[in-house]
Protein backbone atom coordinates (compact mmCIF):
# COMPACT_ATOMS: atom_id res chain seq x y z
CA UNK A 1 0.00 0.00 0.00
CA UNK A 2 1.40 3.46 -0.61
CA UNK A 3 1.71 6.23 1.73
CA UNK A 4 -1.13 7.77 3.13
CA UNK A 5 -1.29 11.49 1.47
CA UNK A 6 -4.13 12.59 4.09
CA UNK A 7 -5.89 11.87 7.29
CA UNK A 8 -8.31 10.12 5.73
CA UNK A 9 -6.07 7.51 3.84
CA UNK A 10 -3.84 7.34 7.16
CA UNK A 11 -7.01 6.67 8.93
CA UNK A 12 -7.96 3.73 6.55
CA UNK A 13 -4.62 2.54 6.58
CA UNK A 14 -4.40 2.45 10.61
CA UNK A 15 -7.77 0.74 10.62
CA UNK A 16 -6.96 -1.61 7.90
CA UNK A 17 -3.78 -2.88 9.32
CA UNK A 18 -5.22 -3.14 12.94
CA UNK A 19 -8.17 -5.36 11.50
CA UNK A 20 -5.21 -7.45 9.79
CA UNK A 21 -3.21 -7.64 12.80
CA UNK A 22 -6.43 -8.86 14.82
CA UNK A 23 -7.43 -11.39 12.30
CA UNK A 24 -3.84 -12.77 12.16
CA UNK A 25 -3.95 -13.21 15.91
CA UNK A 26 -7.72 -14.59 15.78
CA UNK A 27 -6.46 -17.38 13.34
CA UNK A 28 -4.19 -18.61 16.49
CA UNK A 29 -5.79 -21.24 18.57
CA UNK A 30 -5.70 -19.99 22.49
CA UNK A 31 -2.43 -22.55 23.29
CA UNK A 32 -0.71 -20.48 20.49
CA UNK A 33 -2.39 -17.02 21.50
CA UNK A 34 -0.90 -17.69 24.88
CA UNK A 35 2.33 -19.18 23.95
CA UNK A 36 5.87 -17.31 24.84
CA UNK A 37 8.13 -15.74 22.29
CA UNK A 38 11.86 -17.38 22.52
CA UNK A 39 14.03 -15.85 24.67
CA UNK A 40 16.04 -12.92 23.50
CA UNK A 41 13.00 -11.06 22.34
CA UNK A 42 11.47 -7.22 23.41
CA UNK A 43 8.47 -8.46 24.40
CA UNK A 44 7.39 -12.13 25.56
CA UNK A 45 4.02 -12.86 24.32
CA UNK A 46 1.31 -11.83 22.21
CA UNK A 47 0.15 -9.08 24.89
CA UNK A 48 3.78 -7.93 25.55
CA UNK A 49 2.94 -6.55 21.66
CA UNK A 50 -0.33 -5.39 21.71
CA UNK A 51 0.05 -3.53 25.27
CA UNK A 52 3.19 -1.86 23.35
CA UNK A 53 1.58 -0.42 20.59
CA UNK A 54 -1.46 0.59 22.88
CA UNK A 55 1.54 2.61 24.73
CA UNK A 56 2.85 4.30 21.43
CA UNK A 57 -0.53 5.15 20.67
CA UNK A 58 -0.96 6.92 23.73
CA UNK A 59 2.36 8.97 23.26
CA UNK A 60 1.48 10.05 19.27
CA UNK A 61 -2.14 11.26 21.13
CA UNK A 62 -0.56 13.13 23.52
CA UNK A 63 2.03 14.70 21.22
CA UNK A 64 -0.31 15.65 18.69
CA UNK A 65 -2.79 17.06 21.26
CA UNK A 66 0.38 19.30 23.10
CA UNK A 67 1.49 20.56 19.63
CA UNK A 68 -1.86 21.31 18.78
CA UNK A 69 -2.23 23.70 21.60
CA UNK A 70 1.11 25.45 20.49
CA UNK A 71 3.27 23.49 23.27
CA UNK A 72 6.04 21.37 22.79
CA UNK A 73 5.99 17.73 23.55
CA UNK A 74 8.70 16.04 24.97
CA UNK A 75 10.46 13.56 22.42
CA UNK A 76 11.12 10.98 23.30
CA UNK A 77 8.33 10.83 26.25
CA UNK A 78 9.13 10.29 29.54
C-alpha cells in the first residue's frame, strides 16, 4: 500500500492494518495465542505486543494534542 497522502487515507490505513493484525492473531488457537516468544526477544508474548503499541498510541495522542495547543511535547516521552 502506498503512503497515506491525508488523514483520511492514514485513517484507513491504521484501521486496515489493525483489523489485519487482529485477524492474524484470531487465526491462532488460544495454546498459540498464549504461547511465549523465545528468549532474547522485546516483548514475551502476544500481549507484551499489543500492550506496546497501545503505549505508542498513547504517546502520538498526547504529542499531537500538546502541539496542537502550540506546546512542545517532549520527544522521546518520559
Amino acid at each position: 500500500m502506498a503512503r497515506p497522502k491525508s488523514k483520511p487515507e492514514l485513517m484507513d490505513m491504521g484501521t486496515a492494518n489493525f483489523e489485519k493484525l487482529m485477524g492474524f492473531i484470531e487465526k491462532m488457537d488460544a495454546l498459540e495465542q498464549n504461547k511465549d516468544f523465545p528468549p532474547g526477544t522485546m516483548n514475551r508474548n502476544i500481549r507484551d505486543v499489543l500492550m506496546h503499541l497501545h503505549h505508542w498510541h498513547l504517546m502520538m495522542m498526547d504529542w499531537y494534542r500538546k502541539g496542537a495547543a502550540g506546546e512542545k511535547p517532549e520527544m522521546p516521552a518520559k
